[in-house]
N, C-alpha and C. Protein backbone atom coordinates (compact mmCIF):
# COMPACT_ATOMS: atom_id res chain seq x y z
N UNK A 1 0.82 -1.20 0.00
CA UNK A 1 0.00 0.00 0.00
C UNK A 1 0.86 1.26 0.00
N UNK A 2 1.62 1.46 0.75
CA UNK A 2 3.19 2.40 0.77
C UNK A 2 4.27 2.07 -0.13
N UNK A 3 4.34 1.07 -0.76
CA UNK A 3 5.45 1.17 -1.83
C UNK A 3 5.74 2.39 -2.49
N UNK A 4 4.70 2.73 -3.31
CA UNK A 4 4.58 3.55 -4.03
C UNK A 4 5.37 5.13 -3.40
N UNK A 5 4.73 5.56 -2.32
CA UNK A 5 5.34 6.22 -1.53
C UNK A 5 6.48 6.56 -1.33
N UNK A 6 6.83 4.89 -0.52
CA UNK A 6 8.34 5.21 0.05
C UNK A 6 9.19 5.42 -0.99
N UNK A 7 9.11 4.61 -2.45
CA UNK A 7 10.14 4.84 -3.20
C UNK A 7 10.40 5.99 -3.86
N UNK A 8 9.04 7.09 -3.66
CA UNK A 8 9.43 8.12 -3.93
C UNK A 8 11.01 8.47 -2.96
N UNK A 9 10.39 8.23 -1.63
CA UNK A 9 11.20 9.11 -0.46
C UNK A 9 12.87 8.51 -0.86
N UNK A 10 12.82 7.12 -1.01
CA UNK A 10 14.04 6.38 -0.83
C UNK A 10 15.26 6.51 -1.95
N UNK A 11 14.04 6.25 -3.19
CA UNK A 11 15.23 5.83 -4.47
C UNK A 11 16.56 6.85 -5.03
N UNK A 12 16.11 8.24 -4.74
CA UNK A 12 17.64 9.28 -5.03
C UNK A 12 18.46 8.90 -4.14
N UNK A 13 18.29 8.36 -3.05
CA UNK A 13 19.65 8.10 -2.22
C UNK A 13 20.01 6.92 -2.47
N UNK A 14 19.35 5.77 -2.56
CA UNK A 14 20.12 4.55 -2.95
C UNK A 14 20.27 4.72 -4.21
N UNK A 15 20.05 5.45 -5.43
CA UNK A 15 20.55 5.41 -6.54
C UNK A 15 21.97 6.35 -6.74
N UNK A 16 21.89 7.35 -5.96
CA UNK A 16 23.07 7.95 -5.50
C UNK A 16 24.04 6.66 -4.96
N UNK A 17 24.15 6.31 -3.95
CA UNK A 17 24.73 5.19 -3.61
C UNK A 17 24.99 3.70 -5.03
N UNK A 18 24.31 3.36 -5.41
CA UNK A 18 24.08 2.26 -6.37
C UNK A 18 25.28 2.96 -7.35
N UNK A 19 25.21 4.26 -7.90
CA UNK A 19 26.15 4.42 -9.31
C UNK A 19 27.42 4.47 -8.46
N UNK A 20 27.51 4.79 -7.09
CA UNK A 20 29.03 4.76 -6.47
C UNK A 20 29.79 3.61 -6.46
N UNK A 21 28.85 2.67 -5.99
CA UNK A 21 29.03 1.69 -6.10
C UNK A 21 28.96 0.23 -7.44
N UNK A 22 28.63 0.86 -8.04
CA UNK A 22 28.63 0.28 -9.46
C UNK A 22 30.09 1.11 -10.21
N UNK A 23 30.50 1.80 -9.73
CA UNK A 23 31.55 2.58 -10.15
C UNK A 23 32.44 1.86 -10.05
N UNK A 24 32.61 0.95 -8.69
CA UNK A 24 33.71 0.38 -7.97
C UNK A 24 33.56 -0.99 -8.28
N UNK A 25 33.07 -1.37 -8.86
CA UNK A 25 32.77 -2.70 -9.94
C UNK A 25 31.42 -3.53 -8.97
N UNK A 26 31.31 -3.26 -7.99
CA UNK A 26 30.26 -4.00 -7.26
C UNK A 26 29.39 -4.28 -8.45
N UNK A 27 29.04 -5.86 -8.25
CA UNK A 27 28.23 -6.21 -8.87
C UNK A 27 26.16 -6.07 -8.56
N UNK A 28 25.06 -5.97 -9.27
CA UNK A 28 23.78 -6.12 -8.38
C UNK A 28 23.54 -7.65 -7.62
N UNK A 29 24.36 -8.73 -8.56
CA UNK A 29 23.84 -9.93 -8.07
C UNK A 29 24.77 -10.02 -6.77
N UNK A 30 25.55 -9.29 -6.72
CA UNK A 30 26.18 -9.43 -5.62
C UNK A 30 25.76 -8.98 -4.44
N UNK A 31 25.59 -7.60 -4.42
CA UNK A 31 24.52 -6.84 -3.59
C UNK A 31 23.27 -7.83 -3.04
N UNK A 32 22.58 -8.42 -4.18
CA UNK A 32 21.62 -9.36 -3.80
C UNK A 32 21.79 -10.46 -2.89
N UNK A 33 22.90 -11.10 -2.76
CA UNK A 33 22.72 -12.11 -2.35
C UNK A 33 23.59 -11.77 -0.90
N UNK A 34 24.36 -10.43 -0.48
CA UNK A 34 24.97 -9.81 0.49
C UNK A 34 23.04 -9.98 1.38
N UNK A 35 22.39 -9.16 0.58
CA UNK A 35 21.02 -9.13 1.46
C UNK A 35 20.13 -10.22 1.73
N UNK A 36 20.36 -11.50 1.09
CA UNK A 36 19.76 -12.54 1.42
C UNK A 36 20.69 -12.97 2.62
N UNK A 37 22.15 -13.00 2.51
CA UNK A 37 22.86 -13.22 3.98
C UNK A 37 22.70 -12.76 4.82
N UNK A 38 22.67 -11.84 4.70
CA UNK A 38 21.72 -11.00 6.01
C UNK A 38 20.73 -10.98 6.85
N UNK A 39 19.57 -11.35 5.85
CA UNK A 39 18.46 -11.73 5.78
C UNK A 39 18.53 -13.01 7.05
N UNK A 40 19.34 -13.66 6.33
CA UNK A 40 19.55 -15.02 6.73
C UNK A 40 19.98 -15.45 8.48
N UNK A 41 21.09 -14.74 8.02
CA UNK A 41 21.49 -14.42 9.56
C UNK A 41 20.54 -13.67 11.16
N UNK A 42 19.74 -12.76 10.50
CA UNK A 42 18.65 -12.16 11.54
C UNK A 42 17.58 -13.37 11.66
N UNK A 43 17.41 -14.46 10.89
CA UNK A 43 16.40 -14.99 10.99
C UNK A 43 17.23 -16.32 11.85
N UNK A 44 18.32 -16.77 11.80
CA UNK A 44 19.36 -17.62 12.01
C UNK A 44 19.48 -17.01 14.29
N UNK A 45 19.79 -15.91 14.07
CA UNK A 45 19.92 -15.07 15.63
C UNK A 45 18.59 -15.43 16.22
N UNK A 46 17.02 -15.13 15.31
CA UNK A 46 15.65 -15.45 15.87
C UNK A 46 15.47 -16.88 16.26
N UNK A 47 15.85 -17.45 15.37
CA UNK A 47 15.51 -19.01 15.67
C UNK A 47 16.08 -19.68 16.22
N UNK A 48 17.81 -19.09 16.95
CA UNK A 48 18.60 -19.64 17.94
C UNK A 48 18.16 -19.46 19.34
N UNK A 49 16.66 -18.55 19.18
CA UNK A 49 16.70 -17.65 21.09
C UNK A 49 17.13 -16.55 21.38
N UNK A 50 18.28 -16.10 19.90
CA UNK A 50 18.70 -14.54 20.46
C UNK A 50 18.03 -13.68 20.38
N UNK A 51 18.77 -12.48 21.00
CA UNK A 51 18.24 -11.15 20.95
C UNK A 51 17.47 -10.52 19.60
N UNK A 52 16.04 -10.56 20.07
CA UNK A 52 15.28 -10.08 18.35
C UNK A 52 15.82 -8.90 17.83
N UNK A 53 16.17 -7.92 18.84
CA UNK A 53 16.64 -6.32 18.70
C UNK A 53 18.12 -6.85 18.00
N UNK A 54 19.05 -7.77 18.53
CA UNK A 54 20.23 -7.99 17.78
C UNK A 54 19.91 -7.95 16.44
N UNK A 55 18.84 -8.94 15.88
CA UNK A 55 18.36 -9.56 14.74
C UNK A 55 17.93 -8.44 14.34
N UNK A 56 17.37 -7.64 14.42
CA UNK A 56 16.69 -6.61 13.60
C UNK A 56 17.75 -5.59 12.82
N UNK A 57 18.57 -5.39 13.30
CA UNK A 57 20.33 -4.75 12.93
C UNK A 57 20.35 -5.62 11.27
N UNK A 58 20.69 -7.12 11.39
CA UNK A 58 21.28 -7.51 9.55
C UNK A 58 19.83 -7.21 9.39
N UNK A 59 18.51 -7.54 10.10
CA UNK A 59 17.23 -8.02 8.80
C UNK A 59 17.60 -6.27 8.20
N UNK A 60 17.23 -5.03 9.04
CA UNK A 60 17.33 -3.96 8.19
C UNK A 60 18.08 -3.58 7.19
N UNK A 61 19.22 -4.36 7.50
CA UNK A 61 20.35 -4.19 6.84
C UNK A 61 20.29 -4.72 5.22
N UNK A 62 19.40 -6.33 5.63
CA UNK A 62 18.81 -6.80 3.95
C UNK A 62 18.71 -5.79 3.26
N UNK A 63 17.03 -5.50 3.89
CA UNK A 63 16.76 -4.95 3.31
C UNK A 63 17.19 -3.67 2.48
N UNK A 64 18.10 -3.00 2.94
CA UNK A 64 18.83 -2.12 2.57
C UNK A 64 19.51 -2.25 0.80
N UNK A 65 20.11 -3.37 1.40
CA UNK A 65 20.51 -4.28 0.43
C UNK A 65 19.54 -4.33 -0.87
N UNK A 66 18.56 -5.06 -0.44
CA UNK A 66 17.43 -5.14 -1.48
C UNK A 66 16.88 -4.22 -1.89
N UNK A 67 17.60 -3.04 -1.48
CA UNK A 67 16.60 -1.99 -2.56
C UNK A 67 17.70 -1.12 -3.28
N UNK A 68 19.50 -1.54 -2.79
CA UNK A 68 20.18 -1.11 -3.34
C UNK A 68 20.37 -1.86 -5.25
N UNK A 69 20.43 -3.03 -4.79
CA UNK A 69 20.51 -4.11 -5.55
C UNK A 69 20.15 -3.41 -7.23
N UNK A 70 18.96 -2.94 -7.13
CA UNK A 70 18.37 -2.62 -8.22
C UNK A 70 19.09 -1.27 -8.83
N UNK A 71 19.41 -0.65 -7.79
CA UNK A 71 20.10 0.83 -7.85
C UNK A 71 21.19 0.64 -8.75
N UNK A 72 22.22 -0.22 -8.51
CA UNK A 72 23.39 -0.76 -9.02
C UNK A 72 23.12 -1.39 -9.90
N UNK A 73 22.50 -2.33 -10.67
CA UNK A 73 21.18 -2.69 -11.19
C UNK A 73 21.87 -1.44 -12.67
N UNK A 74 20.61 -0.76 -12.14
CA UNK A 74 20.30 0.44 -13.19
C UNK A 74 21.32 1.60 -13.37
N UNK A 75 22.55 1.22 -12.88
CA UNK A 75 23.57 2.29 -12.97
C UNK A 75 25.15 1.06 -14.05
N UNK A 76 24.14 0.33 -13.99
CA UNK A 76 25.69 -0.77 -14.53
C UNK A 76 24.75 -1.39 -15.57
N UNK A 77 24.36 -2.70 -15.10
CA UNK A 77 23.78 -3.87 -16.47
C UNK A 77 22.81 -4.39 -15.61
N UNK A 78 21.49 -4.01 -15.82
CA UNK A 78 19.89 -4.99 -15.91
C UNK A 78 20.18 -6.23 -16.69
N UNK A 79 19.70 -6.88 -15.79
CA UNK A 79 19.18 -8.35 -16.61
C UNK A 79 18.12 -8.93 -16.06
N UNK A 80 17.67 -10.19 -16.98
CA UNK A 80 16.48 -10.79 -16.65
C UNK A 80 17.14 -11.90 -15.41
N UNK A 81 18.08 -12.37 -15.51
CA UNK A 81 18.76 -13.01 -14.36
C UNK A 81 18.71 -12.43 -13.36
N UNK A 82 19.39 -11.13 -13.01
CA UNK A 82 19.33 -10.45 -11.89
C UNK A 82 17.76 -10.12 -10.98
N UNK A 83 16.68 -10.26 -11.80
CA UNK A 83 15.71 -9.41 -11.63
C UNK A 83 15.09 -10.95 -11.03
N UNK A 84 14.98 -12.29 -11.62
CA UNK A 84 15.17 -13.22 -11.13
C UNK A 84 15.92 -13.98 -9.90
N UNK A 85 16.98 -13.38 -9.86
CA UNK A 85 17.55 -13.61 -8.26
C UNK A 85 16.97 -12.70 -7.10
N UNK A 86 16.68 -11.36 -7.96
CA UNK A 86 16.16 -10.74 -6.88
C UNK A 86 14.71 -11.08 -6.15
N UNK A 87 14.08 -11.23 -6.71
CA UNK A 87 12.51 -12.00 -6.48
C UNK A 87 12.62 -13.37 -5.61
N UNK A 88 13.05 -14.03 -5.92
CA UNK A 88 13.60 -15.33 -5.36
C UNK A 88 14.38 -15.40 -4.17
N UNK A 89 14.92 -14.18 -3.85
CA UNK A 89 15.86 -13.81 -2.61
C UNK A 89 14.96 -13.44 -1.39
N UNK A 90 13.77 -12.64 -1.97
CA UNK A 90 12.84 -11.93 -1.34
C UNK A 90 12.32 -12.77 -1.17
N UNK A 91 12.00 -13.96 -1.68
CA UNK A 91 10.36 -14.88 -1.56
C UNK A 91 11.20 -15.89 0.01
N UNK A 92 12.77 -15.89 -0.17
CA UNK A 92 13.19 -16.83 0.66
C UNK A 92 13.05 -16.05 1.79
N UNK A 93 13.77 -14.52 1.81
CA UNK A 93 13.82 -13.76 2.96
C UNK A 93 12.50 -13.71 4.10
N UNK A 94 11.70 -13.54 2.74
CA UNK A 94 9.95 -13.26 3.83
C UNK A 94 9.27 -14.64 4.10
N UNK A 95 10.21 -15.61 3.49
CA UNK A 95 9.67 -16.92 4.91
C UNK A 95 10.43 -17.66 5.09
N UNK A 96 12.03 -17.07 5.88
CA UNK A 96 12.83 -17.18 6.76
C UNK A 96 12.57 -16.45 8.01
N UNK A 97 11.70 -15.68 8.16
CA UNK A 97 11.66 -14.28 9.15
C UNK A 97 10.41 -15.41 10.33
N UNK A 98 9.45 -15.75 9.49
CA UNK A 98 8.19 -16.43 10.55
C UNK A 98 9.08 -17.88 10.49
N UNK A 99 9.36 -18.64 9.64
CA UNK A 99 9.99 -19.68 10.27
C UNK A 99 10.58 -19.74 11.33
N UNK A 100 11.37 -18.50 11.21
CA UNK A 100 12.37 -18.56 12.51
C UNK A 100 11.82 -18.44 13.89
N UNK A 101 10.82 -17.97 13.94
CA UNK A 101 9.88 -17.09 14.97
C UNK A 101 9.07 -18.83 15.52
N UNK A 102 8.65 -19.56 14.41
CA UNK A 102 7.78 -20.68 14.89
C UNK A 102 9.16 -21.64 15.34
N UNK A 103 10.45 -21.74 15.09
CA UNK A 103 11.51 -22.21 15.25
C UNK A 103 11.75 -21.69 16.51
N UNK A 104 11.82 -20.77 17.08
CA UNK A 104 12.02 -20.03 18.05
C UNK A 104 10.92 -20.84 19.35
N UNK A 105 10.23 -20.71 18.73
CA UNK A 105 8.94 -21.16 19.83
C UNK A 105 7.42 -21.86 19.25
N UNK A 106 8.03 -23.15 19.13
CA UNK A 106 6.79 -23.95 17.86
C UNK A 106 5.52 -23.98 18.91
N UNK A 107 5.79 -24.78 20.05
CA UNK A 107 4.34 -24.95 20.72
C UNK A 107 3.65 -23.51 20.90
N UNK A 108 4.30 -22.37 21.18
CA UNK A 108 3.52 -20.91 20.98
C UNK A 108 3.33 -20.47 19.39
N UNK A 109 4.25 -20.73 18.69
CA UNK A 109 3.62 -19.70 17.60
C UNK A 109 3.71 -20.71 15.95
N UNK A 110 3.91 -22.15 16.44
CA UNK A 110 3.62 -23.29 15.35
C UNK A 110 2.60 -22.72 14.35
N UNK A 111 1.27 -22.90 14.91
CA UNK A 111 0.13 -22.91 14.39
C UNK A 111 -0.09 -21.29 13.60
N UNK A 112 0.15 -20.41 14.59
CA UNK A 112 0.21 -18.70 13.59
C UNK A 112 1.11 -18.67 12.26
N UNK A 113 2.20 -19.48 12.87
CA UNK A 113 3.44 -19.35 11.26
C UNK A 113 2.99 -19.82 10.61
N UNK A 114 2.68 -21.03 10.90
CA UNK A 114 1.94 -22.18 9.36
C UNK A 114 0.77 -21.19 8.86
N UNK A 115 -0.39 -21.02 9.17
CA UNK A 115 -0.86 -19.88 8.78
C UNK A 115 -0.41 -18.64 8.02
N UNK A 116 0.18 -17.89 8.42
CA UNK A 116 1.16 -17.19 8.00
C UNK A 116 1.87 -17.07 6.74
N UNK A 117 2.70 -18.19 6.46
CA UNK A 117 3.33 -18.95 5.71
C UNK A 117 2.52 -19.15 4.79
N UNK A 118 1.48 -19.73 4.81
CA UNK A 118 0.45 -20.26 4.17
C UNK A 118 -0.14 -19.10 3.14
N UNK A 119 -0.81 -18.14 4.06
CA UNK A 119 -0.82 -16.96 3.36
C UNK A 119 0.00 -16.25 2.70
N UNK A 120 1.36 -15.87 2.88
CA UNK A 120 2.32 -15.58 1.97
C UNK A 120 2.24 -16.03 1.03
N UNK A 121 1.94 -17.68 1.07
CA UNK A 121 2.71 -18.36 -0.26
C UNK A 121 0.91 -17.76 -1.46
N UNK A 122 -0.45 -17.32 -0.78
CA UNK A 122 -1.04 -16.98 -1.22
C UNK A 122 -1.29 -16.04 -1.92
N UNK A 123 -0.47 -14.85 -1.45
CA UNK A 123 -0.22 -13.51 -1.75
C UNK A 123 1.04 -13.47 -2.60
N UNK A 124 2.37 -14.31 -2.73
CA UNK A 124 2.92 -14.59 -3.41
C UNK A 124 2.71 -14.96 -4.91
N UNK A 125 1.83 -16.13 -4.64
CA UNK A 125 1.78 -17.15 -6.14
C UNK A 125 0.56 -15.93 -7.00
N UNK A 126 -0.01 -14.96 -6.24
CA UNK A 126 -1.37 -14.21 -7.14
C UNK A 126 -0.16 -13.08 -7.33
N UNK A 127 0.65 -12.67 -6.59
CA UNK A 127 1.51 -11.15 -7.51
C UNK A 127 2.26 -12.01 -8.52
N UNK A 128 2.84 -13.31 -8.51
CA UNK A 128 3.70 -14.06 -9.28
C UNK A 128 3.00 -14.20 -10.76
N UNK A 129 1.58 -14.62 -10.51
CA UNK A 129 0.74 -14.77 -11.90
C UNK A 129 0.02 -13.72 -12.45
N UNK A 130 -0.10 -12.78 -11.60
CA UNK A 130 -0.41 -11.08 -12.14
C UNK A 130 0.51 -10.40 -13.01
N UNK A 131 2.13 -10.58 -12.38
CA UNK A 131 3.54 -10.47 -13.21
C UNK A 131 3.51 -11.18 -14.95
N UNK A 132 3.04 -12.27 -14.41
CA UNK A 132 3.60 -13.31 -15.53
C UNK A 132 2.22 -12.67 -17.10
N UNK A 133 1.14 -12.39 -16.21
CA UNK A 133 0.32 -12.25 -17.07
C UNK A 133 0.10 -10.75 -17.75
N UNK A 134 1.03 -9.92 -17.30
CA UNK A 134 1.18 -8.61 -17.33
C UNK A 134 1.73 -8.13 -18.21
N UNK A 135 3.25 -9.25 -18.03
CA UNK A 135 4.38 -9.16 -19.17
C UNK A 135 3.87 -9.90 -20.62
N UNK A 136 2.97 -10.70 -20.52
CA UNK A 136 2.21 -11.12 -21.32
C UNK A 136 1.83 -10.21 -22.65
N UNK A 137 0.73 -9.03 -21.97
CA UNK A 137 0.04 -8.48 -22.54
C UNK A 137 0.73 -7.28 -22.74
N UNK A 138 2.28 -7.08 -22.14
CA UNK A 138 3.19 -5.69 -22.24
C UNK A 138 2.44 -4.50 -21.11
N UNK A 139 2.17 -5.04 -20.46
CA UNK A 139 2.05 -4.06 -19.64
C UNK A 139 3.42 -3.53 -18.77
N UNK A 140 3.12 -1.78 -18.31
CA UNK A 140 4.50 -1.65 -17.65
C UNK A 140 3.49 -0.70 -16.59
N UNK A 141 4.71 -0.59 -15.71
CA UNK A 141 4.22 0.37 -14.31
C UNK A 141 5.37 1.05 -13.74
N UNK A 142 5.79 1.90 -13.44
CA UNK A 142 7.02 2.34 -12.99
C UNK A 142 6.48 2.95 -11.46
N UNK A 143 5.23 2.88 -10.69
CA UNK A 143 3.99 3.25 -9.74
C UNK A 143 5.36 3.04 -8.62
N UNK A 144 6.68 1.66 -8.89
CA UNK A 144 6.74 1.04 -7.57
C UNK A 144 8.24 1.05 -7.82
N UNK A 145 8.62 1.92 -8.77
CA UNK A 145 10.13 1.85 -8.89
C UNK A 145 10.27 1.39 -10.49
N UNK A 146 11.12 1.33 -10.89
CA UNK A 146 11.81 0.21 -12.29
C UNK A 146 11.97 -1.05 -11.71
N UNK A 147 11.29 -1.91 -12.17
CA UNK A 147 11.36 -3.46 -11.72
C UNK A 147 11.13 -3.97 -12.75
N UNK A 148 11.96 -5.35 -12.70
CA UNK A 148 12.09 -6.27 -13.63
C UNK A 148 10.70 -7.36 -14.27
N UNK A 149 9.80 -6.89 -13.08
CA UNK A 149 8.51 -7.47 -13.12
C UNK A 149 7.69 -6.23 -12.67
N UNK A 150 6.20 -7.23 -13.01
CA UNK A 150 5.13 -5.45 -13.17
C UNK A 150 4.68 -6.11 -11.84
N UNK A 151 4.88 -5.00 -10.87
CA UNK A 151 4.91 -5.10 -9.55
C UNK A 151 2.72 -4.03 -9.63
N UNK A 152 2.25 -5.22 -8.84
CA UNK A 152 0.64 -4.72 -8.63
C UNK A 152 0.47 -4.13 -7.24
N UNK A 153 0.04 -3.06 -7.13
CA UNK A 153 -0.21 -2.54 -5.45
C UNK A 153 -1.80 -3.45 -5.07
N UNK A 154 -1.36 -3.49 -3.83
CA UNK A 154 -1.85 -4.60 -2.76
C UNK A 154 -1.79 -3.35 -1.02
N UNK A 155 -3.18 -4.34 -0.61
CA UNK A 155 -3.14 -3.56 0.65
C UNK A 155 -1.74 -4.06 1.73
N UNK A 156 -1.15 -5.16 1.50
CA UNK A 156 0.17 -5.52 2.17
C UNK A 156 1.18 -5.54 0.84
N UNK A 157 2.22 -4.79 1.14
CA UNK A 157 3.57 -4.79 0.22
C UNK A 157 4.65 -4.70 0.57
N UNK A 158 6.00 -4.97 0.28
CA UNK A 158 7.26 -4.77 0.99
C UNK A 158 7.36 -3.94 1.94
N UNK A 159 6.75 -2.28 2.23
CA UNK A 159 7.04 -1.91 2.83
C UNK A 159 6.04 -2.48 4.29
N UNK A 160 4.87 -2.32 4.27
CA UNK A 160 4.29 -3.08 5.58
C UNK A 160 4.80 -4.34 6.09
N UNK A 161 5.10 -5.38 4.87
CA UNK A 161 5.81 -6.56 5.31
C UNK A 161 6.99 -6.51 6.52
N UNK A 162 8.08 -5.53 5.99
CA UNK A 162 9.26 -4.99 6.86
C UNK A 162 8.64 -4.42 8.32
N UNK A 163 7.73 -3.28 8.17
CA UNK A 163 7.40 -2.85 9.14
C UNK A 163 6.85 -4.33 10.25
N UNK A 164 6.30 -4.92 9.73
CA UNK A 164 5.49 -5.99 10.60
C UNK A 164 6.51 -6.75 11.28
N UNK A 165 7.91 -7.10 10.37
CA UNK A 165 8.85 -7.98 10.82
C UNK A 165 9.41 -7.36 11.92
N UNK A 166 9.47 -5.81 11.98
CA UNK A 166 10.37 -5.16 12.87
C UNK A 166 9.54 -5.00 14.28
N UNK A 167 8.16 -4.79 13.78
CA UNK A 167 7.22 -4.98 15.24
C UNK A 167 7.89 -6.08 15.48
N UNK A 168 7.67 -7.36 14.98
CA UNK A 168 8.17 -8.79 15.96
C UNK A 168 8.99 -8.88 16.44
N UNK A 169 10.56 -8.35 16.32
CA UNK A 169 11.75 -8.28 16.25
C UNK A 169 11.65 -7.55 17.78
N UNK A 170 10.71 -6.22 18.00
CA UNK A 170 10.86 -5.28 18.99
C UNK A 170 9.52 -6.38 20.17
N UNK A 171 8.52 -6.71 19.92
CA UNK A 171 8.00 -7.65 20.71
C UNK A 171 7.29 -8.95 20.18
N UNK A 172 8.66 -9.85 20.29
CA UNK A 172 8.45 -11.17 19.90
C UNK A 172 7.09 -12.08 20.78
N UNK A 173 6.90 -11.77 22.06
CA UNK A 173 5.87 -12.71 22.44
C UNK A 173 4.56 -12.34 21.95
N UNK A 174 4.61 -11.11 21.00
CA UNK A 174 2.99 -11.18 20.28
C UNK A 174 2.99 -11.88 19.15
N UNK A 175 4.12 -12.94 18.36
CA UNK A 175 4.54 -13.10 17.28
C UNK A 175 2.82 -14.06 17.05
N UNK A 176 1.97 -14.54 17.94
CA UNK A 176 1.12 -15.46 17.19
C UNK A 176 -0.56 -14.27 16.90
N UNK A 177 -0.58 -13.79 17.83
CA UNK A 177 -1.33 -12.72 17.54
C UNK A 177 -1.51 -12.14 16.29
N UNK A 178 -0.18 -11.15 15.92
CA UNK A 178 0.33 -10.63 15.38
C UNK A 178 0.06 -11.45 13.79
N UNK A 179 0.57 -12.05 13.64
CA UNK A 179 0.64 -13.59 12.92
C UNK A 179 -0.68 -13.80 12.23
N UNK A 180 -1.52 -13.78 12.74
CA UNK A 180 -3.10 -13.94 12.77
C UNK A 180 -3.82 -12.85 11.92
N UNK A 181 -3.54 -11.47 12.20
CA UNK A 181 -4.03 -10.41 11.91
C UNK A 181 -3.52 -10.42 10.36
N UNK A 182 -2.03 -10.40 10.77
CA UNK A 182 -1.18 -10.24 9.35
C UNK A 182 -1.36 -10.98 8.52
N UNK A 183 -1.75 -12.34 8.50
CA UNK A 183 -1.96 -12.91 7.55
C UNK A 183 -3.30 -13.43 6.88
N UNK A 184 -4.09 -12.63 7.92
CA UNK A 184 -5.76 -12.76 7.33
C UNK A 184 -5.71 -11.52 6.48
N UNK A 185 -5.15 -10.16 6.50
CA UNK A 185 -5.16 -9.08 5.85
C UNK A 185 -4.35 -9.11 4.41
N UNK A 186 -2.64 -10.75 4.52
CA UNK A 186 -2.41 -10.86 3.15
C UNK A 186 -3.40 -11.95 2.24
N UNK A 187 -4.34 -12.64 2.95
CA UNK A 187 -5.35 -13.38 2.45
C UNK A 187 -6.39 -12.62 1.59
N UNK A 188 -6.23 -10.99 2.34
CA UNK A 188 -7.16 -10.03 1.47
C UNK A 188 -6.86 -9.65 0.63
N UNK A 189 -5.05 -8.87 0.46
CA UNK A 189 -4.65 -8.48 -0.54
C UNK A 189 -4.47 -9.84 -1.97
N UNK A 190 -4.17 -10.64 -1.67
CA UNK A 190 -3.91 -12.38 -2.90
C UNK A 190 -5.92 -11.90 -3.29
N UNK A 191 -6.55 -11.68 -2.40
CA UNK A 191 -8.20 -11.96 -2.73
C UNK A 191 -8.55 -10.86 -3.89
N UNK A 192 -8.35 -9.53 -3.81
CA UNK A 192 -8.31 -8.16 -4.59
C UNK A 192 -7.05 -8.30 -5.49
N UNK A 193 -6.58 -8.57 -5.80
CA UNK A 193 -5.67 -8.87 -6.55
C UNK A 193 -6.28 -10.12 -7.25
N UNK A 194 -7.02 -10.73 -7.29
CA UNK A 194 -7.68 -11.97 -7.81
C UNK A 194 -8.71 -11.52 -8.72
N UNK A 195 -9.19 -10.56 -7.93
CA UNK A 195 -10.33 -9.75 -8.58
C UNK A 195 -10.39 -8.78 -9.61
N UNK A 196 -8.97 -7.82 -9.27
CA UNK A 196 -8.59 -7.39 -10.36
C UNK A 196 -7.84 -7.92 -11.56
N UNK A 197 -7.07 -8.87 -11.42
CA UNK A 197 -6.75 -9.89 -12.22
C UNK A 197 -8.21 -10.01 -13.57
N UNK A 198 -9.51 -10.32 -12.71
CA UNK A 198 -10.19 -11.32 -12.95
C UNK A 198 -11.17 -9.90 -13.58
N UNK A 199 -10.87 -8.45 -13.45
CA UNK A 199 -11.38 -7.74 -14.29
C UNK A 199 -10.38 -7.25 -15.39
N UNK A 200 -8.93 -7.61 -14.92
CA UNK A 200 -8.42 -7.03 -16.34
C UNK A 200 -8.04 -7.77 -17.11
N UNK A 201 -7.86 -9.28 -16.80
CA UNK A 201 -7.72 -10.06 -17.82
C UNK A 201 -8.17 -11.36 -18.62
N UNK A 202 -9.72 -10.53 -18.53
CA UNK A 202 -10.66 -11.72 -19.13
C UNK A 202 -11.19 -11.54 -20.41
């Protein structure tokens, strides 16, 4: 719902950053997969028992990552590969974050993650076939940045996703609560997104 938004606020500075760094040969797929380690690691700290506030330090840090990625990206060489790792990095990142959390504490928050999870992969597979069917018909959107795919606004999007992870991070014992809400609301966005699908491409 804020994508659109933030990337107004965000993209001159990481694109500032991105050509500096594309200057210095940094690669995007490289960048990319710096933020899936990251990623990895905050979810790796969650699911050991540590400190969520420790963990919240790399997850922000991904993310950082993931929005440089593209920056560098578009200051060096786009590809359909890259734009492909990047999607795929993200799909792992955003369910490494509740795994870790039901890993952390299965008999409390088992049942919310699977849920959860569940819903992602719902809200996932409907932006995945909205993309696929988009590029289809040549559609473009620039609404959410330059992306390698036609990115559809949804009432949950990267930026609420992050925000939600960082609530958990700051109070983990609401993680099943929390869990519940969040993923009946991405059950809504996969649902409107179904709908519009189902008015624009029939």
């Amino acid at each position: 719902m804020f994508d659109g938004v933030m990337r107004k606020i965000i993209d001159p500075g990481l694109n500032r950053i991105g050509r500096g760094l594309a200057a210095r040969g940094v690669s995007a797929d490289g960048v990319t997969l710096v933020g899936l380690a990251l990623g990895l690691i905050a979810a790796g700290i969650i699911a050991a028992g540590g400190s969520t506030l420790v963990a919240l330090a790399p997850l922000l840090a991904s993310r950082v990552a993931d929005g440089l990625d593209g920056a560098v990206a578009r200051a060096s060489l786009k590809t359909d590969f890259g734009g492909f790792l990047d999607i795929g990095c993200d799909f792992l990142f955003y369910g490494a974050i509740p795994l870790a959390f039901v890993l952390r504490d299965t008999p409390e928050n088992g049942m919310a993650g699977a849920f959860l999870l569940m819903t992602f992969y719902a809200n996932g597979s409907t932006f995945l076939a909205y993309a696929i069917l988009a590029e289809k018909r040549g559609m473009q959107t620039v609404d959410r940045g330059e992306k390698s795919l036609y990115f559809t606004a949804g009432l949950l999007e990267g930026t609420e996703t992050i925000l939600f992870f960082v609530i958990l991070c700051i109070w983990p014992s609401a993680f099943a609560p929390l869990a519940w809400i969040f993923g009946a609301l991405c059950l809504v966005t996969a649902l409107a997104r179904v709908m519009l699908a189902r008015r624009v491409f029939r």
